[in-house]
PDB file of N, CA and C in Angstrom:
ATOM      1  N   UNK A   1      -3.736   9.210 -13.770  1.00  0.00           N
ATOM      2  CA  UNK A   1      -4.918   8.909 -14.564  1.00  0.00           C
ATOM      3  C   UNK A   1      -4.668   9.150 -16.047  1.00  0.00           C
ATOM      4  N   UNK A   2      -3.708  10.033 -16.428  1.00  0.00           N
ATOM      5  CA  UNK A   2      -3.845  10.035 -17.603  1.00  0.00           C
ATOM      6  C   UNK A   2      -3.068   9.409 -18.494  1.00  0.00           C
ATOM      7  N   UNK A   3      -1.961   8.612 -17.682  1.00  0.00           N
ATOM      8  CA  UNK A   3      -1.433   6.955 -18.017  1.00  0.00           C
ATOM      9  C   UNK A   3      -2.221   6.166 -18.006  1.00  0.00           C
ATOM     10  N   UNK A   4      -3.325   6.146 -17.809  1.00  0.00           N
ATOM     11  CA  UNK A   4      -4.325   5.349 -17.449  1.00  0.00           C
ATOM     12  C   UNK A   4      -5.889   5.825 -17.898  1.00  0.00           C
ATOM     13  N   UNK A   5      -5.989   6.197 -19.264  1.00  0.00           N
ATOM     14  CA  UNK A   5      -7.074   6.404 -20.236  1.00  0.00           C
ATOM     15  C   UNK A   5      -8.482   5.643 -20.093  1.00  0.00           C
ATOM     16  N   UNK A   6      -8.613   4.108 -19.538  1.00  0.00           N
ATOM     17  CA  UNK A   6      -9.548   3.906 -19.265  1.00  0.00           C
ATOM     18  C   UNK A   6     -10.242   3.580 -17.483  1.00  0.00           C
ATOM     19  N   UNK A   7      -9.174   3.837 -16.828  1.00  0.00           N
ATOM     20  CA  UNK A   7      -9.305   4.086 -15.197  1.00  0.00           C
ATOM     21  C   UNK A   7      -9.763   5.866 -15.501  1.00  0.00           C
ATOM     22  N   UNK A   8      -9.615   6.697 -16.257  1.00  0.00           N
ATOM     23  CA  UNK A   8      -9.961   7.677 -16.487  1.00  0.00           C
ATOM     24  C   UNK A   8     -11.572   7.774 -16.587  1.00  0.00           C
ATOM     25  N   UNK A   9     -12.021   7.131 -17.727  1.00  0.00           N
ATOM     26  CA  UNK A   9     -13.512   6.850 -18.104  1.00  0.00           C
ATOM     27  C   UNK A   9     -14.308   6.257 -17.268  1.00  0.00           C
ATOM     28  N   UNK A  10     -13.791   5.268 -16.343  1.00  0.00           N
ATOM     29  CA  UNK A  10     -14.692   4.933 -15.439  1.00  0.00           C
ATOM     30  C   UNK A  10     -14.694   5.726 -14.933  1.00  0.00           C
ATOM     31  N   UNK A  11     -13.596   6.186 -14.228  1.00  0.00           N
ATOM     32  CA  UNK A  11     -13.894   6.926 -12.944  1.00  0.00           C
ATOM     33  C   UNK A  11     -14.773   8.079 -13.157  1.00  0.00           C
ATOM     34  N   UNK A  12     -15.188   8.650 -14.542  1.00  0.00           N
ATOM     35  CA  UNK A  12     -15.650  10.338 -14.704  1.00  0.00           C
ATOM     36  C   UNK A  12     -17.057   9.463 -14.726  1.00  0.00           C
ATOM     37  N   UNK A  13     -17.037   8.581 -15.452  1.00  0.00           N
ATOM     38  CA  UNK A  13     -18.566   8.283 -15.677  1.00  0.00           C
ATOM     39  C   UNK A  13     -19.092   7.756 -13.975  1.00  0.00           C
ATOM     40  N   UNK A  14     -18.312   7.261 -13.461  1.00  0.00           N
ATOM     41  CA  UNK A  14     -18.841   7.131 -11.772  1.00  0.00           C
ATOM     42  C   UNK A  14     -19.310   8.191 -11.235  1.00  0.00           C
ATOM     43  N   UNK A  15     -18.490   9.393 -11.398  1.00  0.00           N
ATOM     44  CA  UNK A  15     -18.473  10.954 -10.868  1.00  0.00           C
ATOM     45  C   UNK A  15     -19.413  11.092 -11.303  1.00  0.00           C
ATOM     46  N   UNK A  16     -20.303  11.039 -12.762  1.00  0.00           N
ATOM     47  CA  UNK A  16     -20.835  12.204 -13.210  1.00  0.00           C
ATOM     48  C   UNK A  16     -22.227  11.674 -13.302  1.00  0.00           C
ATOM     49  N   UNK A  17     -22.796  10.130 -12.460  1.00  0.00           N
ATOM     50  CA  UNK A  17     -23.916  10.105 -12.080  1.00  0.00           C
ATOM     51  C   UNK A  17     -24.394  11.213 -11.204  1.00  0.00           C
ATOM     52  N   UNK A  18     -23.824  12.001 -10.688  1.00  0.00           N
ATOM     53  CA  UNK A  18     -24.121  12.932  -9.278  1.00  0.00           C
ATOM     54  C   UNK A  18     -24.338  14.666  -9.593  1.00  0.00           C
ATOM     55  N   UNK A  19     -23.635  14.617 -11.285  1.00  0.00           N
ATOM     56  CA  UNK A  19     -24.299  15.723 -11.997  1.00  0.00           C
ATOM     57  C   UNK A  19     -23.544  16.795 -11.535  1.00  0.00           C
ATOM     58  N   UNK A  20     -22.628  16.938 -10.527  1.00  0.00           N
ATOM     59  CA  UNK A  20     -22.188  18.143 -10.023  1.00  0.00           C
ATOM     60  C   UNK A  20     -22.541  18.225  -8.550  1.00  0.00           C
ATOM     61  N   UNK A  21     -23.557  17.605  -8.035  1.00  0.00           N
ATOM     62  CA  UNK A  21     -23.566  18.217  -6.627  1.00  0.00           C
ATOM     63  C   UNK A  21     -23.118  17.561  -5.628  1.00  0.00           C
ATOM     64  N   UNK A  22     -22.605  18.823  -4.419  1.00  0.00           N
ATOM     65  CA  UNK A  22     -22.022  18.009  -3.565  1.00  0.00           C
ATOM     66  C   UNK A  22     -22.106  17.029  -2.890  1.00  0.00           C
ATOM     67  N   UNK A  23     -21.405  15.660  -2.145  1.00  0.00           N
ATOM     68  CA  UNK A  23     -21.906  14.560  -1.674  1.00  0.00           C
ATOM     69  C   UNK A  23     -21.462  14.674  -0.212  1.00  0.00           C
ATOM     70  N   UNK A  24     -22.037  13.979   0.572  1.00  0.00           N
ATOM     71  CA  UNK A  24     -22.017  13.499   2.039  1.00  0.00           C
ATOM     72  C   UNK A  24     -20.657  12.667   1.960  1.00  0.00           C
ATOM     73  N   UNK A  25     -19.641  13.197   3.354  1.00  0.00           N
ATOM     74  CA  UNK A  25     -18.803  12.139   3.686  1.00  0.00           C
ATOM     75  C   UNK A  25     -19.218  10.783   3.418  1.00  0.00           C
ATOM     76  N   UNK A  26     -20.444  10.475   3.536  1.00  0.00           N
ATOM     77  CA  UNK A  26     -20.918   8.767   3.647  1.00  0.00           C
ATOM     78  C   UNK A  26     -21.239   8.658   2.295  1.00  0.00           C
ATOM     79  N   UNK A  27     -21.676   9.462   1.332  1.00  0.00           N
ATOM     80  CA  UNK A  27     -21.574   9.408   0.031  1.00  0.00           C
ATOM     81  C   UNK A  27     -20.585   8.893  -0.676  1.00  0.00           C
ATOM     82  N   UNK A  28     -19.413   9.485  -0.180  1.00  0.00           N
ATOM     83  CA  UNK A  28     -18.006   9.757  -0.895  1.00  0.00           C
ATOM     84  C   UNK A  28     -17.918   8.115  -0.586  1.00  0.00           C
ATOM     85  N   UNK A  29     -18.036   7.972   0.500  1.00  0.00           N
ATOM     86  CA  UNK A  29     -17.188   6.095   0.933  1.00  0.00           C
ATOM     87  C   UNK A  29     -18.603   5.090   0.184  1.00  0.00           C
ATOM     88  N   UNK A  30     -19.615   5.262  -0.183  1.00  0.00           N
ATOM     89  CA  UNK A  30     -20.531   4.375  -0.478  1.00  0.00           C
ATOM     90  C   UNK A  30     -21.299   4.074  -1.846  1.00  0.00           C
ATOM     91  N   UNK A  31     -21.111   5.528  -1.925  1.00  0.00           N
ATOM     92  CA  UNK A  31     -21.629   5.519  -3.474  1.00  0.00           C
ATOM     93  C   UNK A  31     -20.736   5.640  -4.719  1.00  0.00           C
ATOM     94  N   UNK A  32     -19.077   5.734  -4.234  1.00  0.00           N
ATOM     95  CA  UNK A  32     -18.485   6.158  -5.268  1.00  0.00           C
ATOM     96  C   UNK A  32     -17.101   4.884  -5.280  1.00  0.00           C
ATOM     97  N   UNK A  33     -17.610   3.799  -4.917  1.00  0.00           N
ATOM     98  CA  UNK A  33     -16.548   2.768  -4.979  1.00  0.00           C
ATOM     99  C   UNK A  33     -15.106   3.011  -5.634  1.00  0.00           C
ATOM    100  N   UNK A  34     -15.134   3.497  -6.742  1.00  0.00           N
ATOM    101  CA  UNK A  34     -14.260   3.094  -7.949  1.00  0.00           C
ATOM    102  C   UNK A  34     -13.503   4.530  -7.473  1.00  0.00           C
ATOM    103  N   UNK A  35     -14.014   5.779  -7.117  1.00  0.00           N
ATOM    104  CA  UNK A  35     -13.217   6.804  -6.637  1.00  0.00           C
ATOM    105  C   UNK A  35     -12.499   6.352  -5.720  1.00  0.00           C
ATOM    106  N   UNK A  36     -12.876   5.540  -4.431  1.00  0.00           N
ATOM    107  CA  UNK A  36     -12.155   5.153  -3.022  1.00  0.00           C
ATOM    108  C   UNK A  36     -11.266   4.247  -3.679  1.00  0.00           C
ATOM    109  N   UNK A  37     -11.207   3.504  -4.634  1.00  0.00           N
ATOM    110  CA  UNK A  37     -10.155   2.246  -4.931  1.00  0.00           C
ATOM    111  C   UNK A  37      -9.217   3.421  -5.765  1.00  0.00           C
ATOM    112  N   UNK A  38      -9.577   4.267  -6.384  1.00  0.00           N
ATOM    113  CA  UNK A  38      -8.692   4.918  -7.553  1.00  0.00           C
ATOM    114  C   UNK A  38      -7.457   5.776  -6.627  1.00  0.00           C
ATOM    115  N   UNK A  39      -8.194   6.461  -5.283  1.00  0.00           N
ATOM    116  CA  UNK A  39      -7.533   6.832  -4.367  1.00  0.00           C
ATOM    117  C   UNK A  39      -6.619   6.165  -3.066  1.00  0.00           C
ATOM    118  N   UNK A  40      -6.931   5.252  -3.273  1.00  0.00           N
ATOM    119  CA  UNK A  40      -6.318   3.896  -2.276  1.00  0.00           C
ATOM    120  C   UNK A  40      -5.325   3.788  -3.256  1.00  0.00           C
ATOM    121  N   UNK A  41      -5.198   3.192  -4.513  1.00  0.00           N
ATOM    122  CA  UNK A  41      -4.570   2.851  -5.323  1.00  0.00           C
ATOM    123  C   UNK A  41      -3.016   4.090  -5.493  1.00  0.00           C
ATOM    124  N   UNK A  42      -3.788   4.663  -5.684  1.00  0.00           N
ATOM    125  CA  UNK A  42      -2.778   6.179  -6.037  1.00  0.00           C
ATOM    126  C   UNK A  42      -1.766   5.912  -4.366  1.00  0.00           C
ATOM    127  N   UNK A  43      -2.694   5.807  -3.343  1.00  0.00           N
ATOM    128  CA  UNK A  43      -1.481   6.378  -1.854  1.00  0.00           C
ATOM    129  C   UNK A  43      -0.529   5.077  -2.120  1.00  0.00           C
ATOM    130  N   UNK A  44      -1.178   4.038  -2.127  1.00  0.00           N
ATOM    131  CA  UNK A  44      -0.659   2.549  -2.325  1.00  0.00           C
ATOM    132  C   UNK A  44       1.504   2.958  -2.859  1.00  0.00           C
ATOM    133  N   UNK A  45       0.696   3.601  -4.368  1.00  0.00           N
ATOM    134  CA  UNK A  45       1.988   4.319  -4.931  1.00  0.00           C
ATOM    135  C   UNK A  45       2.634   4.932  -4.623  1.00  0.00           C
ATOM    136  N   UNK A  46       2.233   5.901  -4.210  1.00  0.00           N
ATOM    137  CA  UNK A  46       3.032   7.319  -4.128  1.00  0.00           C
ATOM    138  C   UNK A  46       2.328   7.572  -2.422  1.00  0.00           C
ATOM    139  N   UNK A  47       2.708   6.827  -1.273  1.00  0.00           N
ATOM    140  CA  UNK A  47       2.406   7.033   0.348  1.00  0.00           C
ATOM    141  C   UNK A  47       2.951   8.050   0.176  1.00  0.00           C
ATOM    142  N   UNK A  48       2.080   8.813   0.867  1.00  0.00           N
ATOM    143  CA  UNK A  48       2.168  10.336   2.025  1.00  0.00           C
ATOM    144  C   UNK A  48       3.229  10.353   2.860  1.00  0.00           C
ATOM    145  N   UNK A  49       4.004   9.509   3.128  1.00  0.00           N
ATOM    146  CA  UNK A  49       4.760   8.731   3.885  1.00  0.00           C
ATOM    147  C   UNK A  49       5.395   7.760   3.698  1.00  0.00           C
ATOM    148  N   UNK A  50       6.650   8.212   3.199  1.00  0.00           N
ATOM    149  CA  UNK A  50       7.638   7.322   2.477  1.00  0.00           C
ATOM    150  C   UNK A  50       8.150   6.206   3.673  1.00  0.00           C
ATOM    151  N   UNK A  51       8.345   6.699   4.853  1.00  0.00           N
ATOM    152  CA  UNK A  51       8.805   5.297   5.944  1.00  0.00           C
ATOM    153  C   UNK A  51       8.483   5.309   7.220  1.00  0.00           C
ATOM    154  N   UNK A  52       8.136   4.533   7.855  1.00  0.00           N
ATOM    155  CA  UNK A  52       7.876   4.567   9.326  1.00  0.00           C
ATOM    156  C   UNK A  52       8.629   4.208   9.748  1.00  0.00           C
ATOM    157  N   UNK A  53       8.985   5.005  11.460  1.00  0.00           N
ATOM    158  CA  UNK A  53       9.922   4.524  12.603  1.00  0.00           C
ATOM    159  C   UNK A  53       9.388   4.146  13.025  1.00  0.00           C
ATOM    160  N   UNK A  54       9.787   3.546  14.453  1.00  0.00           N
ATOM    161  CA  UNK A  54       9.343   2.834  15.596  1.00  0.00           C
ATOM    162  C   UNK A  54      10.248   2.656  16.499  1.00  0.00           C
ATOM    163  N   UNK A  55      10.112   2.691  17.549  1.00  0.00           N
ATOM    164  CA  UNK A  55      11.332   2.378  18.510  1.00  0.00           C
ATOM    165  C   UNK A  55      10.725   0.890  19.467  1.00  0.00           C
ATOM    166  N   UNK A  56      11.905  -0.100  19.656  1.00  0.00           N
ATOM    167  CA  UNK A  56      11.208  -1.080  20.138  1.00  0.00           C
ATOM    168  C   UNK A  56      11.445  -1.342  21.818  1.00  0.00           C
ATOM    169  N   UNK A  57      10.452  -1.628  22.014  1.00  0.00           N
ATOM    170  CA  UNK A  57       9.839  -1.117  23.901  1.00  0.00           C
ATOM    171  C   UNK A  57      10.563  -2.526  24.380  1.00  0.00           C
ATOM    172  N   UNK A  58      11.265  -3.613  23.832  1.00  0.00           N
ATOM    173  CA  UNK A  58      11.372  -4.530  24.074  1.00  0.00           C
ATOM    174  C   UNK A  58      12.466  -5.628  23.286  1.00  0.00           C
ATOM    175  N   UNK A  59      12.886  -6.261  23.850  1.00  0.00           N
ATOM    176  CA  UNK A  59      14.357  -7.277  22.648  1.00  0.00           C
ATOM    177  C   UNK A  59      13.223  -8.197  22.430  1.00  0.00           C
ATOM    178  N   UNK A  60      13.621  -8.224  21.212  1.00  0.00           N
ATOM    179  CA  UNK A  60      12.574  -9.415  20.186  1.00  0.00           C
ATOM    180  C   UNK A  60      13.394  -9.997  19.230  1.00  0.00           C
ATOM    181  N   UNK A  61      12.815 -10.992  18.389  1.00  0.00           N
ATOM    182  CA  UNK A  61      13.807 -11.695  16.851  1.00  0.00           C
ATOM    183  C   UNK A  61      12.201 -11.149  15.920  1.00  0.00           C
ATOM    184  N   UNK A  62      12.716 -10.657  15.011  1.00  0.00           N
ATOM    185  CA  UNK A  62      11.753 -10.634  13.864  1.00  0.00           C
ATOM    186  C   UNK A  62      12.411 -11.831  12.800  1.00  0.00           C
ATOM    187  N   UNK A  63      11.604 -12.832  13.105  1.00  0.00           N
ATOM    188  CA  UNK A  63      11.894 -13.864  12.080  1.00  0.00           C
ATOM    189  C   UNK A  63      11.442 -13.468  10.352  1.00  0.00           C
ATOM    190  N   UNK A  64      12.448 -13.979   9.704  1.00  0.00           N
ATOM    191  CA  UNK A  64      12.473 -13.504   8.213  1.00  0.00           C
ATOM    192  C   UNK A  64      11.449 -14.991   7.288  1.00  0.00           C
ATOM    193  N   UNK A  65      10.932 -14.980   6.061  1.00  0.00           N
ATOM    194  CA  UNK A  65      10.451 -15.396   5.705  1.00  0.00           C
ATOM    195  C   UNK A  65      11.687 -16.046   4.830  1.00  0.00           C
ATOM    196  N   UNK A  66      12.103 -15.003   3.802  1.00  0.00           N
ATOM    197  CA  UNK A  66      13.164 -15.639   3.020  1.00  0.00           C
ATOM    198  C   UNK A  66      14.726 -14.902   4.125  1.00  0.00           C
ATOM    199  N   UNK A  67      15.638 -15.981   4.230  1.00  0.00           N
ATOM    200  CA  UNK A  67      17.021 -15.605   4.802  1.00  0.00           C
ATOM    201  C   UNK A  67      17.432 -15.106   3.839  1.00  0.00           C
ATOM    202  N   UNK A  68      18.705 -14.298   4.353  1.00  0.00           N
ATOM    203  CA  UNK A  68      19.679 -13.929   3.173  1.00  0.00           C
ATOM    204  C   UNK A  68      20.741 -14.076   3.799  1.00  0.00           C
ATOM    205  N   UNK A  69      21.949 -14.211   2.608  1.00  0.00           N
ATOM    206  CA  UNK A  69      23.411 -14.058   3.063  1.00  0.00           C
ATOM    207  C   UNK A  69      24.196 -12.594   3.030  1.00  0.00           C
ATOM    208  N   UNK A  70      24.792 -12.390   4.147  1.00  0.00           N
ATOM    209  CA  UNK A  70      25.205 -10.748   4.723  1.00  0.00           C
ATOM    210  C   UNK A  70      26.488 -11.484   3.743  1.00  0.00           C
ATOM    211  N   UNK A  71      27.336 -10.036   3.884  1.00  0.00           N
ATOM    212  CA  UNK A  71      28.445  -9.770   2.953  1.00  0.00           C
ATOM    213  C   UNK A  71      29.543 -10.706   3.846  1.00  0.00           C
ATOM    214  N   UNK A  72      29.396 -11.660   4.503  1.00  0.00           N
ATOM    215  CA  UNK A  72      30.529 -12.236   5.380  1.00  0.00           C
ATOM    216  C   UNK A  72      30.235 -13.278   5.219  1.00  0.00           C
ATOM    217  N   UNK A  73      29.145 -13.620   4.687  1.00  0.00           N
ATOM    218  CA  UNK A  73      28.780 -15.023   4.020  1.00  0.00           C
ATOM    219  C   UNK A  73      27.715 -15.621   5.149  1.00  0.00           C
ATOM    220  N   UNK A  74      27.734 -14.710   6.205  1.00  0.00           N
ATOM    221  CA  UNK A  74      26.619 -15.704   7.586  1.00  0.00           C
ATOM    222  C   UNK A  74      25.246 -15.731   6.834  1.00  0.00           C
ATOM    223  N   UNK A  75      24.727 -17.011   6.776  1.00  0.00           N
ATOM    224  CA  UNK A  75      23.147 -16.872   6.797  1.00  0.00           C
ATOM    225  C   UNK A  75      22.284 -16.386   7.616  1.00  0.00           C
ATOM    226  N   UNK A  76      21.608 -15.174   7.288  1.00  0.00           N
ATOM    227  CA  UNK A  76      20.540 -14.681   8.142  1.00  0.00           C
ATOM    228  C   UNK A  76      19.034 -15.381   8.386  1.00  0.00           C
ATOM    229  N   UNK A  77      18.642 -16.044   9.231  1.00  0.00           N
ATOM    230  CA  UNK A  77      16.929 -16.090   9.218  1.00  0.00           C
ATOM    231  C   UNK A  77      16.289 -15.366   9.818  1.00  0.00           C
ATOM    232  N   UNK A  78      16.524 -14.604  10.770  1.00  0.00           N
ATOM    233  CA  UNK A  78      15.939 -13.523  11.591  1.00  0.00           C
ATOM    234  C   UNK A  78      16.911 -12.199  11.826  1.00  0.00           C
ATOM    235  N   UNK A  79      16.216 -11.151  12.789  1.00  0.00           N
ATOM    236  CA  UNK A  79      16.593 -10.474  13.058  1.00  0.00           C
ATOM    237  C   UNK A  79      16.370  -9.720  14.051  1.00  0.00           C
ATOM    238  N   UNK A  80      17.599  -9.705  15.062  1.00  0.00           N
ATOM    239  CA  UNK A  80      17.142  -9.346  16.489  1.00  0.00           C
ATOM    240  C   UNK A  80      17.553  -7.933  16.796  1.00  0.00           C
ATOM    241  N   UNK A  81      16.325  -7.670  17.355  1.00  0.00           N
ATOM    242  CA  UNK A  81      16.037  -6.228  17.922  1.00  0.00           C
ATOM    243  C   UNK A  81      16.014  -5.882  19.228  1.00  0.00           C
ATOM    244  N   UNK A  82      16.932  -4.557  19.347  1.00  0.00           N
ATOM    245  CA  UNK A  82      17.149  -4.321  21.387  1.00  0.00           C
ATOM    246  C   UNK A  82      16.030  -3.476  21.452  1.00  0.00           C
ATOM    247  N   UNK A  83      15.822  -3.432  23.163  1.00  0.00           N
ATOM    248  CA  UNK A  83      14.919  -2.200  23.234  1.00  0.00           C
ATOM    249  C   UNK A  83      15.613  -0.866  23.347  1.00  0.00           C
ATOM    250  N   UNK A  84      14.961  -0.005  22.668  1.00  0.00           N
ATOM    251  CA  UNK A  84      15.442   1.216  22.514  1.00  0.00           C
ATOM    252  C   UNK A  84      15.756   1.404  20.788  1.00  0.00           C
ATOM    253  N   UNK A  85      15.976   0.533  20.659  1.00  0.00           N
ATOM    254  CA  UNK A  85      16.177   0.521  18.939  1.00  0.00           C
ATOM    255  C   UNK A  85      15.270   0.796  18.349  1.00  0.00           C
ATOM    256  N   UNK A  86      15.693   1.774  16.892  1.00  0.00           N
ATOM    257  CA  UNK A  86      14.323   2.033  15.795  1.00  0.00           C
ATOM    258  C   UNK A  86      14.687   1.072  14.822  1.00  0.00           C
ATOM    259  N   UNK A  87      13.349   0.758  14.547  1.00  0.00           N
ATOM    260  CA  UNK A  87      13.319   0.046  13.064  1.00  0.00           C
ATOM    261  C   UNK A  87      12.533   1.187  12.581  1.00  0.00           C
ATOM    262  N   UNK A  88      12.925   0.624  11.473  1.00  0.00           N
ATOM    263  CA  UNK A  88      12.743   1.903   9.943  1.00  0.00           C
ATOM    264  C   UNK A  88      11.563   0.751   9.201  1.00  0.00           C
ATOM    265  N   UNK A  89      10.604   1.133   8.418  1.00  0.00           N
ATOM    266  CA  UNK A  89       9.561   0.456   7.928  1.00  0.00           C
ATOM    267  C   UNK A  89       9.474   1.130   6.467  1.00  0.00           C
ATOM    268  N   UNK A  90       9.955   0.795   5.295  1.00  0.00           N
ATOM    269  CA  UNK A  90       9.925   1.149   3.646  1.00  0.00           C
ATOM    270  C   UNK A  90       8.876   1.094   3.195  1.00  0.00           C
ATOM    271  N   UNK A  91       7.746   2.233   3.208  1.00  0.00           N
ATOM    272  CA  UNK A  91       6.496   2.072   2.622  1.00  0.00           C
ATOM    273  C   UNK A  91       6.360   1.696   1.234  1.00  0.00           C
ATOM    274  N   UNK A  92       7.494   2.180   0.185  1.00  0.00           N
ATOM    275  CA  UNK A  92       7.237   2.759  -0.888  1.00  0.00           C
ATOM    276  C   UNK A  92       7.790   1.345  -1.172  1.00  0.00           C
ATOM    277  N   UNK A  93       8.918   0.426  -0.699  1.00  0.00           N
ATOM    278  CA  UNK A  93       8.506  -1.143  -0.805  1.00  0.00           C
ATOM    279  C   UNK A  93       7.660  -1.568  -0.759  1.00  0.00           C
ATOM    280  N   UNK A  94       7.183  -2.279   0.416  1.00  0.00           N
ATOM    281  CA  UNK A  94       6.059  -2.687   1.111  1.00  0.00           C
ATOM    282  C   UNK A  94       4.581  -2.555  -0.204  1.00  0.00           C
ATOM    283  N   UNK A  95       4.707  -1.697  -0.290  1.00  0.00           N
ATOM    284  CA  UNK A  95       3.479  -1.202  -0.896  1.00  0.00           C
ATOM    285  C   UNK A  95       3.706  -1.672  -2.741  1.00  0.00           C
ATOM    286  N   UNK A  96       4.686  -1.890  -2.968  1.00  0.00           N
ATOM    287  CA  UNK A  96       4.971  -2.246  -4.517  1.00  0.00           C
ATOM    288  C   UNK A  96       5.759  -3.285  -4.623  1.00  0.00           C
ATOM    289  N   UNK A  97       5.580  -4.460  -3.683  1.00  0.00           N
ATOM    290  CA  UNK A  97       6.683  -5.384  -3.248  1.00  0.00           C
ATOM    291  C   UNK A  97       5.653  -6.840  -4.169  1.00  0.00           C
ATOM    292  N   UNK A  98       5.679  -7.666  -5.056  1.00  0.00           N
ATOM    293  CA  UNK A  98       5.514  -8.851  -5.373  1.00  0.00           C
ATOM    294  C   UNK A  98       5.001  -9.744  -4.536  1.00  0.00           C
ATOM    295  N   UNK A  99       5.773  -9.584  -3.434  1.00  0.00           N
ATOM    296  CA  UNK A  99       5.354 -10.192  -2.000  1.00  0.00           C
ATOM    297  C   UNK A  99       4.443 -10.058  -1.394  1.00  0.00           C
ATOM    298  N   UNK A 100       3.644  -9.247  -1.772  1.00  0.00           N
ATOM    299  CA  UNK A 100       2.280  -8.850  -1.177  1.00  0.00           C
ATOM    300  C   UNK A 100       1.372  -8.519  -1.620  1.00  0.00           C
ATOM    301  N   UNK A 101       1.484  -8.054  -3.090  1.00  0.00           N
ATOM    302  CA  UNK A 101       0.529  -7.468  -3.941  1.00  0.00           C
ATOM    303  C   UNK A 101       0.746  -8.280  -5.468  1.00  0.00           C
ATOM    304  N   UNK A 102      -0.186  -8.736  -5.854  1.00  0.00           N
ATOM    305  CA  UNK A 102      -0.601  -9.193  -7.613  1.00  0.00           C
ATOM    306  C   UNK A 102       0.242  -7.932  -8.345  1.00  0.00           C
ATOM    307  N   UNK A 103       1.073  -8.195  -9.231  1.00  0.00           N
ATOM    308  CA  UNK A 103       1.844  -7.362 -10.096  1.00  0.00           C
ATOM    309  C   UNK A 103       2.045  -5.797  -9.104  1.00  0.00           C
ATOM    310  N   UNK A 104       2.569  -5.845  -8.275  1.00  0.00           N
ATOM    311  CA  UNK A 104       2.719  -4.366  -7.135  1.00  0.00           C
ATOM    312  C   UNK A 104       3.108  -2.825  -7.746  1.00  0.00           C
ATOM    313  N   UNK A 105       3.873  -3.240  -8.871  1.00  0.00           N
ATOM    314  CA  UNK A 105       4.426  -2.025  -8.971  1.00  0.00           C
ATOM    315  C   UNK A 105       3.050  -1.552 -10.120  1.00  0.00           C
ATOM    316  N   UNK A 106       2.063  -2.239 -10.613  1.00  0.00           N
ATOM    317  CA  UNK A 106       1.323  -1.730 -11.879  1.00  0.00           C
ATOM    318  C   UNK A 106      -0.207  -1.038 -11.119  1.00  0.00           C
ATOM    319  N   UNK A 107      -0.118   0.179 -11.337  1.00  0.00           N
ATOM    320  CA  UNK A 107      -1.604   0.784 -10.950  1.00  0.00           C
ATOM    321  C   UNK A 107      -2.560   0.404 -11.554  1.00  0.00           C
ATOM    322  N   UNK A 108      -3.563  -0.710 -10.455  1.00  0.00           N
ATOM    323  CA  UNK A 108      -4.574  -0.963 -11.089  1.00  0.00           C
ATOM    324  C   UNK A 108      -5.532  -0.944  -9.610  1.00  0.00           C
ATOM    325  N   UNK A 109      -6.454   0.209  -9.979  1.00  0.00           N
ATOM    326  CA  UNK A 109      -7.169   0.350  -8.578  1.00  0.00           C
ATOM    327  C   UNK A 109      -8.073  -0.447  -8.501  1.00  0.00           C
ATOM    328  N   UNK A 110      -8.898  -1.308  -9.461  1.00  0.00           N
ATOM    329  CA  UNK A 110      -9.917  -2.328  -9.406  1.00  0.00           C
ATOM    330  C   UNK A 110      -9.183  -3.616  -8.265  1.00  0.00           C
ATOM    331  N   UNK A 111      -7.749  -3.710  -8.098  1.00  0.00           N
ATOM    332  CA  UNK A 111      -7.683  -4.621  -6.911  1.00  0.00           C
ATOM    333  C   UNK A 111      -8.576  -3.901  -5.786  1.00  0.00           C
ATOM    334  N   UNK A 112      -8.759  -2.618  -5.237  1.00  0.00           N
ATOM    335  CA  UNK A 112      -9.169  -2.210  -4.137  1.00  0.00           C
ATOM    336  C   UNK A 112     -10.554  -3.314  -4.116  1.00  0.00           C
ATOM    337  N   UNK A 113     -11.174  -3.279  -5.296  1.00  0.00           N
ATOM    338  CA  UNK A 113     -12.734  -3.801  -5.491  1.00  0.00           C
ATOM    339  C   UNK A 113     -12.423  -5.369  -5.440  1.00  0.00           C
ATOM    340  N   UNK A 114     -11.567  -6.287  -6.040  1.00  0.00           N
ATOM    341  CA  UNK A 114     -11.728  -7.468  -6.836  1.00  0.00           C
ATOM    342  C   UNK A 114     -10.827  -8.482  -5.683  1.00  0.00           C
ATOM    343  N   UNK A 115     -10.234  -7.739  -4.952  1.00  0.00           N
ATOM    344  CA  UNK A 115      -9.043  -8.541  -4.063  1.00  0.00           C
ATOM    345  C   UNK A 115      -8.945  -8.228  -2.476  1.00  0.00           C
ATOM    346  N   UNK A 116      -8.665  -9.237  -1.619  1.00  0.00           N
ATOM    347  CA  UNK A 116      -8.889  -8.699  -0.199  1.00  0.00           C
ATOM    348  C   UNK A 116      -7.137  -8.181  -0.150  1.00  0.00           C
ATOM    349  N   UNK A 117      -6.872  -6.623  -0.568  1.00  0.00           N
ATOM    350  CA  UNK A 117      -5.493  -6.404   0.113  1.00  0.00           C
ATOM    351  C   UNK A 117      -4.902  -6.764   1.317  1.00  0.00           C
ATOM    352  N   UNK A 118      -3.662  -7.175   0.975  1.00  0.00           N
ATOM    353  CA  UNK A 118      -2.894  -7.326   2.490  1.00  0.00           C
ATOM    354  C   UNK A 118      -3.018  -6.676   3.928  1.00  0.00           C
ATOM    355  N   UNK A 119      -3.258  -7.228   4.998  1.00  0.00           N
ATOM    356  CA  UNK A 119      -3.249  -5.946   5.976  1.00  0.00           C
ATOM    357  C   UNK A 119      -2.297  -6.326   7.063  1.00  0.00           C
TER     358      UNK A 119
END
């Protein structure tokens, strides 16, 4: 927030309709929009949880959107998975990737409000 001087001002002047007193769980999610996007925004960045595993219950192809070429020159379009295998999941991509988000890497929590995020 304090890279962020006027995500600062909203957000206090949101807070400080309420004067100090405490709010209701259902408060917090209803009345304070711009807090829930400022905090969405922030995990967005900096996840609690830099990567997810998974182990797969099953052989599958996870087809790729864009291919790439491996260091042997084969073109990749997918990628096949055994069962028993983990895939690894890069939040801290994912979450700041071009590919999914309007300018990804720039904190701007008004997408929470202005944009239907990816799900």
């Amino acid at each position: 927030l304090a890279r962020n001087p006027d995500v600062q001002d909203r957000l206090r002047a949101e807070c400080a309709r309420f004067d100090g007193r405490e709010l209701t769980h259902e408060e917090l999610h209803t009345k304070l929009p711009f807090l829930d996007a400022v905090v969405r925004e922030t995990l967005r960045l900096h996840p609690a949880v830099p990567y997810m595993e998974r182990q797969a219950t099953k052989n599958d192809i996870i087809p790729l959107q864009y291919p790439f070429t491996t260091s042997d020159g084969q073109t990749m379009s997918h990628i096949a998975v055994r069962a028993g295998q983990t895939v690894v999941v890069s939040a801290p991509y994912y979450n700041t990737s071009d590919l999914f988000w309007s300018n990804g890497s720039v904190f701007r929590p008004s997408r929470w409000l202005d944009e239907t995020p990816p799900s």
